[in-house]
Protein backbone atom coordinates (compact mmCIF):
# COMPACT_ATOMS: atom_id res chain seq x y z
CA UNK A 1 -16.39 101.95 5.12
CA UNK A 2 -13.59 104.44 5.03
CA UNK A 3 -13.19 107.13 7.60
CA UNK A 4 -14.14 107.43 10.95
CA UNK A 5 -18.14 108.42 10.24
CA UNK A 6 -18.06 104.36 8.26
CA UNK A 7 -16.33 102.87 11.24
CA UNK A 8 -19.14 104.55 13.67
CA UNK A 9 -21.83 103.01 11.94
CA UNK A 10 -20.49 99.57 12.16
CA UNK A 11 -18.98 96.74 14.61
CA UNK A 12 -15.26 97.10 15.25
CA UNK A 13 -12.86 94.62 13.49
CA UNK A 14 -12.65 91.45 15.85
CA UNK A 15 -10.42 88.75 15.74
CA UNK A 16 -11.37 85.05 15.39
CA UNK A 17 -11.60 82.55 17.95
CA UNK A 18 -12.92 79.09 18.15
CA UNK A 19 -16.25 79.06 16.57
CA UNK A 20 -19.43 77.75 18.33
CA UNK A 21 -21.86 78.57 16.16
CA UNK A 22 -21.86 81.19 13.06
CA UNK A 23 -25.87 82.86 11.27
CA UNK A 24 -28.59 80.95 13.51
CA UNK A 25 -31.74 82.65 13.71
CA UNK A 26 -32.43 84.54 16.97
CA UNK A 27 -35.61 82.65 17.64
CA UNK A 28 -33.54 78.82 18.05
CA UNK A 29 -31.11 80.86 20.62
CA UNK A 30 -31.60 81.50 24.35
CA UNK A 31 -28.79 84.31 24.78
CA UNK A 32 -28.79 83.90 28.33
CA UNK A 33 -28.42 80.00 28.52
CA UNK A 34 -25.81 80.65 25.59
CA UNK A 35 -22.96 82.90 27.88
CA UNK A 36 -21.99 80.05 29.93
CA UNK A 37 -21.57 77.57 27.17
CA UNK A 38 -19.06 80.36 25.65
CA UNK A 39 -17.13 81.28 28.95
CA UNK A 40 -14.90 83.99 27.73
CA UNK A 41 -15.73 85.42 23.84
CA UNK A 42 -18.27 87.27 21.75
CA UNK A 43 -21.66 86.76 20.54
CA UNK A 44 -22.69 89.26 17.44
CA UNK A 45 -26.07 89.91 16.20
CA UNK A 46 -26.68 90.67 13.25
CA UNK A 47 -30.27 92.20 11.78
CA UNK A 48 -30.61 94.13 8.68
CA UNK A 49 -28.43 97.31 8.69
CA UNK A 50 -28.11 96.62 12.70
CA UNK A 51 -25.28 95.06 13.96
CA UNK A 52 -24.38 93.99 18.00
CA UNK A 53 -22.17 92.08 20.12
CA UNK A 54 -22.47 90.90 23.50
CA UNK A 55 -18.31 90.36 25.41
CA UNK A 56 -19.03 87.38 27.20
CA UNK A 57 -16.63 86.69 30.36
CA UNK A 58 -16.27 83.74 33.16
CA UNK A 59 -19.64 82.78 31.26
CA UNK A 60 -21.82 86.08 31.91
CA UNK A 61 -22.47 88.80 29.56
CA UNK A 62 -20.36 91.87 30.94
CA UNK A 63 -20.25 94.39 28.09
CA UNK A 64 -22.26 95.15 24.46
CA UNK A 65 -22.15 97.08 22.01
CA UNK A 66 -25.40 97.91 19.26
CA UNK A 67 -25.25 99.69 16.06
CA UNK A 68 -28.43 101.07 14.17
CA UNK A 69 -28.01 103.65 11.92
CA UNK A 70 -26.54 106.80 13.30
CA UNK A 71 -27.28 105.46 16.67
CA UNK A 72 -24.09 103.53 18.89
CA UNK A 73 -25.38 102.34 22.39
CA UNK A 74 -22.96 100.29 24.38
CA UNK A 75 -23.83 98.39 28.16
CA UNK A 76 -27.35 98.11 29.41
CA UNK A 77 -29.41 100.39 26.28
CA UNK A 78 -27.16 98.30 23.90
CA UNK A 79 -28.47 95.09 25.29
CA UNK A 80 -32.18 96.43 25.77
CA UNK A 81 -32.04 97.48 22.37
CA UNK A 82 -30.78 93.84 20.98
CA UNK A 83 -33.15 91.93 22.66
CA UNK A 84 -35.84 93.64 20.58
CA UNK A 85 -34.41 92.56 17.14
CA UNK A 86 -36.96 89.11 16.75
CA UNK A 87 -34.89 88.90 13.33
CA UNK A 88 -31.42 88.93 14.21
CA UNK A 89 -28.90 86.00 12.79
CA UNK A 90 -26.59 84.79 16.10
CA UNK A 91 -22.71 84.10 15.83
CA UNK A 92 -20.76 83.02 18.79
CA UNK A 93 -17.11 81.95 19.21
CA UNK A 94 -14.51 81.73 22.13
CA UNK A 95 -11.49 83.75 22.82
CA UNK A 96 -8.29 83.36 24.01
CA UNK A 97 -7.11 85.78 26.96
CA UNK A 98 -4.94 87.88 24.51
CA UNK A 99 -7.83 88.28 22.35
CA UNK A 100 -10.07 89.35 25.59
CA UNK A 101 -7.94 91.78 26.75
CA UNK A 102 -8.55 93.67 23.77
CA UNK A 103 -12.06 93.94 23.97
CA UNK A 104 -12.39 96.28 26.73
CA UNK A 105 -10.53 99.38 25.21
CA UNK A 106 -11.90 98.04 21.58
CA UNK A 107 -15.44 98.77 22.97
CA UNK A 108 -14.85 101.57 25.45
CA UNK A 109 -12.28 103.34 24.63
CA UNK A 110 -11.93 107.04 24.66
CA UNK A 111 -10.99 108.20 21.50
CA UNK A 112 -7.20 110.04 21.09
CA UNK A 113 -6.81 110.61 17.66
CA UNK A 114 -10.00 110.15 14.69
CA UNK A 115 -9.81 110.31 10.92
CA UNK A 116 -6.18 110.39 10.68
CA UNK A 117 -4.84 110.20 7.30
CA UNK A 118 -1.90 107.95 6.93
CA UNK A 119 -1.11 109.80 4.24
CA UNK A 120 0.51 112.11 7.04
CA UNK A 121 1.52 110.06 9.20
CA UNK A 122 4.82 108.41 9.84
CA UNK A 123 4.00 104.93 10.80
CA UNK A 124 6.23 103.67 13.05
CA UNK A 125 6.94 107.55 14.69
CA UNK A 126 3.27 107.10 15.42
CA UNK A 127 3.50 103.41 17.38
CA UNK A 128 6.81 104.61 18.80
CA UNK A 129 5.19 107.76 20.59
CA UNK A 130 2.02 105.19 21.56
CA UNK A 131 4.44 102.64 23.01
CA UNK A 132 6.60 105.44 25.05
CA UNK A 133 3.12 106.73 26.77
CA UNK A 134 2.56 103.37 28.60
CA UNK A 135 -0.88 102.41 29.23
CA UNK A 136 -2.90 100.44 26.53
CA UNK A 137 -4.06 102.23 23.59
CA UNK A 138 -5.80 100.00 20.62
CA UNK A 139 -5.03 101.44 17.01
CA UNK A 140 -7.39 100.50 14.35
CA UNK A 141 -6.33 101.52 10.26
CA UNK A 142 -8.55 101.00 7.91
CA UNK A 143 -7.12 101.06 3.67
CA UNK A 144 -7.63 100.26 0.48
CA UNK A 145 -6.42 96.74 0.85
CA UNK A 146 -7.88 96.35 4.57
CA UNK A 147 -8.95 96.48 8.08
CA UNK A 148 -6.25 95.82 11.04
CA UNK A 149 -6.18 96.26 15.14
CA UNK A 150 -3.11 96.49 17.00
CA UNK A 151 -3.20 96.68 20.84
CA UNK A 152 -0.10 98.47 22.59
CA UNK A 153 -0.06 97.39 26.61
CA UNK A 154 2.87 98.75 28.82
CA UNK A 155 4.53 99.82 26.52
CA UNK A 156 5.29 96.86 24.29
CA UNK A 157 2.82 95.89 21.01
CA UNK A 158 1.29 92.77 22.05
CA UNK A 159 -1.43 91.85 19.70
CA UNK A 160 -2.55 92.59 16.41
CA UNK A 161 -5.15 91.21 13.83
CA UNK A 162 -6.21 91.92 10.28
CA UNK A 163 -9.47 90.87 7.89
CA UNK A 164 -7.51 89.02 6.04
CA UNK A 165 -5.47 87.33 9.17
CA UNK A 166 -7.81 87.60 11.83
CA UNK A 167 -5.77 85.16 14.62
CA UNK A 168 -3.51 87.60 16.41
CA UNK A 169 0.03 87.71 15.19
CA UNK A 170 2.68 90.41 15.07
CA UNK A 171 2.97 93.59 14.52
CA UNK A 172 3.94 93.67 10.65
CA UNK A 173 0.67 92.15 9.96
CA UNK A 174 -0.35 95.95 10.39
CA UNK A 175 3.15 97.25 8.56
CA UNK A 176 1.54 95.95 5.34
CA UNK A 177 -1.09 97.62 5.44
CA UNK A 178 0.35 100.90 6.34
CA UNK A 179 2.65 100.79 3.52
CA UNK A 180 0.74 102.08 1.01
CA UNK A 181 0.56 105.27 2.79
CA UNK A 182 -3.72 105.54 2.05
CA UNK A 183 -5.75 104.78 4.66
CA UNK A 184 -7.25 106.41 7.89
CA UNK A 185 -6.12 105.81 11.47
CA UNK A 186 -8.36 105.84 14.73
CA UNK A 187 -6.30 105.44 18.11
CA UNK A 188 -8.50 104.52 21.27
CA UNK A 189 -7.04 104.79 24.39
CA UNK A 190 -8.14 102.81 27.56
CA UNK A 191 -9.64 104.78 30.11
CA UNK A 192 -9.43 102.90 33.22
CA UNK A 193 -12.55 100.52 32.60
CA UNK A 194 -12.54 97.12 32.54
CA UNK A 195 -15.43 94.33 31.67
CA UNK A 196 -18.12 93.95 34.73
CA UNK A 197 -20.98 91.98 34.69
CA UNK A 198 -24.07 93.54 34.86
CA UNK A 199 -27.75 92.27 36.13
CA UNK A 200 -30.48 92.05 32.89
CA UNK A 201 -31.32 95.61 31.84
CA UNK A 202 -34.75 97.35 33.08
CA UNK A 203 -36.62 100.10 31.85
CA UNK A 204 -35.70 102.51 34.34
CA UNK A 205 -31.53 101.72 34.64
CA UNK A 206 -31.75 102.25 31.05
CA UNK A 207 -33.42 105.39 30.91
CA UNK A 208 -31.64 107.08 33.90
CA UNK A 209 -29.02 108.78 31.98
CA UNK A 210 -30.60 109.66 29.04
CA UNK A 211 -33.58 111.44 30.04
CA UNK A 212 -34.48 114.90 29.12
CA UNK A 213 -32.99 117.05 26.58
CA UNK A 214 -29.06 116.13 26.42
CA UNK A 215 -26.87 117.99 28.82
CA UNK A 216 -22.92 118.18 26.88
CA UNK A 217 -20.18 117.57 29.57
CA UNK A 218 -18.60 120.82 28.01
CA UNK A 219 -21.23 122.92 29.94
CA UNK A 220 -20.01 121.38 33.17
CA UNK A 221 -16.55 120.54 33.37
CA UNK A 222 -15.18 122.58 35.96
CA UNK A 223 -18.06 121.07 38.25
CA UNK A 224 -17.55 117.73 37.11
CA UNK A 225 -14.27 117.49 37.80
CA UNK A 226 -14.71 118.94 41.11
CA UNK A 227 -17.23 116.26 42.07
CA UNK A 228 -14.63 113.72 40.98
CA UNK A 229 -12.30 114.92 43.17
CA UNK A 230 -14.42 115.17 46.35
CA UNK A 231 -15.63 111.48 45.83
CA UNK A 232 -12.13 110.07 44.91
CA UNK A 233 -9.68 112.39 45.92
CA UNK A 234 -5.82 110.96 44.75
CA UNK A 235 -7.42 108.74 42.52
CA UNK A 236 -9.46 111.26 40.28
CA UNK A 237 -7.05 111.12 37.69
CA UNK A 238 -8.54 108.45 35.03
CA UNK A 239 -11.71 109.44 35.56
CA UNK A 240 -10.82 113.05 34.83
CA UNK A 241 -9.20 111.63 31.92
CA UNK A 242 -12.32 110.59 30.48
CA UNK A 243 -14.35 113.75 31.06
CA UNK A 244 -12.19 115.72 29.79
CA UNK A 245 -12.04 113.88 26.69
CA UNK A 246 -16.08 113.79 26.60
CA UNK A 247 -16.04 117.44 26.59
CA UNK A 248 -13.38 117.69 23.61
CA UNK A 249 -15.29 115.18 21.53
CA UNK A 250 -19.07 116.86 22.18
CA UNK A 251 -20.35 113.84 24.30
CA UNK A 252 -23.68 114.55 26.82
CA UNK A 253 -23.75 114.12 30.32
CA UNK A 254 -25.48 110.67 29.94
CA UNK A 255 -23.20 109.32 27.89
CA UNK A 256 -20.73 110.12 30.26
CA UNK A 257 -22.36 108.48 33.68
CA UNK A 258 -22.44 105.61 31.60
CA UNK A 259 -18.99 105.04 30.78
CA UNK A 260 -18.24 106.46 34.80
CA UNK A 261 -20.52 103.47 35.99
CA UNK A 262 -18.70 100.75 34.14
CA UNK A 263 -15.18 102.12 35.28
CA UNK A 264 -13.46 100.89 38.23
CA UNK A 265 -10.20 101.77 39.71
CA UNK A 266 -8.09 99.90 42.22
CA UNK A 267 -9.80 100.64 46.14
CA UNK A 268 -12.69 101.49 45.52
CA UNK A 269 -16.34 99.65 45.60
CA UNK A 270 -18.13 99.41 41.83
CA UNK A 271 -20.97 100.90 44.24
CA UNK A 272 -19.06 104.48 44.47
CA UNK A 273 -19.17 105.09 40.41
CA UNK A 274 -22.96 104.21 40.13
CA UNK A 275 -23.24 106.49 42.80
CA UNK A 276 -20.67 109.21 41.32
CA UNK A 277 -22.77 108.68 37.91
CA UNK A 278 -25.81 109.57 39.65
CA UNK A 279 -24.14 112.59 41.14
CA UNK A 280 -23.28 113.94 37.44
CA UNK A 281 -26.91 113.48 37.05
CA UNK A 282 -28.17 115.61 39.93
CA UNK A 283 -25.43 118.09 38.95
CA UNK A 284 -26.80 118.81 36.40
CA UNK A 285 -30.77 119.05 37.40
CA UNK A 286 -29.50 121.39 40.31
CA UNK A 287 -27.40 124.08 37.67
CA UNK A 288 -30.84 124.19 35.64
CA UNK A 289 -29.15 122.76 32.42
């Protein structure tokens, strides 16, 4: 599962929690009764080569995540998508707030730096220049002897997690790993969304962003930015922040409205960035791409 294209094509690393239930077959589960029972925690799915979780908070599902194949959908189309595999074994555990906090950035955040070797990469020079950034980035290394997430909020590390010690502890959990100097390093940093919850998925709010040949956000990012502006004026900045990094990493224009529509940022209704999405939308209709 080494390098970024293995960690693409498979759930991040989570850490534990208190377990519910772990493997029942989808057909003795009712996932919607289930997300109260939890409260705040994960359920994964697990079918075949297809892999999904569903971030359970205040007891309603507010954020997923599906894997199948080449194919990574995350919010509504991850959801629509699970509730279509009849086959799927059912996990489901709690989690504490620490562990919560991470999930956000862990499933939605943009990513800074991919496939980086630590084999040239000074460690602790590389947390140091995270921590001195403030904001919350999540760094994920994956080696030879393992898997580990560390989370760095404000400045300070405050969580991190390995496969083989998968309750959070401190930060050397991840020093062990590093030390052997082979692995690969992903860093994810949070772009301003946090966990909503969403109504059940229909056809039509999951097809709304996707239709059509792809549009890439490269093709209009001067225009893009400019309706960002208008709509939010001051407050632009993190959602510039993640178009900007769609463009650099090849993402379409759906892709995009999707992560714009989960985002929220302090002032403002979650009823402007559906409607902002949307706009990207029409944008790009009107300039014929």
């Amino acid at each position: 599962m080494a390098g970024e294209s293995g960690r693409e094509r498979s759930l991040p690393l989570l850490p534990s929690g208190t377990t519910l239930f772990d493997d029942l077959p989808s057909s003795a589960i009712v996932l919607d009764a289930l997300a109260p029972a939890v409260g705040d925690g994960v359920i994964t799915l697990r079918d075949g080569a297809r892999t999904g979780i569903l971030i359970i908070q205040g007891g309603a599902v507010v954020d997923a995540l599906a894997v199948d194949g080449d194919a990574r959908t995350t919010g509504d189309r991850a959801r629509a998508s699970m509730a279509q595999w009849n086959a799927a074994r059912v996990s489901a555990s709690r989690l504490t707030d620490d562990a919560m906090a991470l999930m956000g950035p862990l499933l939605r955040g943009e990513p800074r730096y991919t496939d980086l070797r630590l084999a040239w990469t000074v460690w602790a020079e590389l947390l140091n220049d995270l921590r001195s950034r403030g904001g919350t980035f999540v760094v994920e290394l994956c080696t030879p002897e393992g898997r580990g997430v560390i989370l760095i909020r404000d400045g300070a590390q405050s969580a991190a997690y390995t496969d083989s010690h998968p309750s959070l502890g401190g930060p050397d959990l991840l020093d062990r790993l590093a030390a052997s100097g082979h692995g690969e390093v992903r860093v994810l940093a949070d772009s301003g969304a946090v966990l909503v919850a969403r109504e059940s998925p229909s056809i039509s709010a999951v097809n709304r962003s996707d239709a059509g040949t792809p549009t890439e956000v490269a093709n209009l990012l001067p225009d893009l930015k400019l309706l960002v502006r208008k709509r939010l004026q001051r407050s632009s900045g993190p959602v510039e922040d993640v178009i900007e990094a769609a463009a650099a990493d090849g993402r379409s224009l759906g892709w995009l409205a999707d992560q714009v529509r989960a985002m929220r940022v302090r002032g403002f209704m979650p009823a402007t960035f559906e409607r902002l999405a949307d706009d990207m939308i029409e944008l790009s209709r009107r300039t014929g791409d």
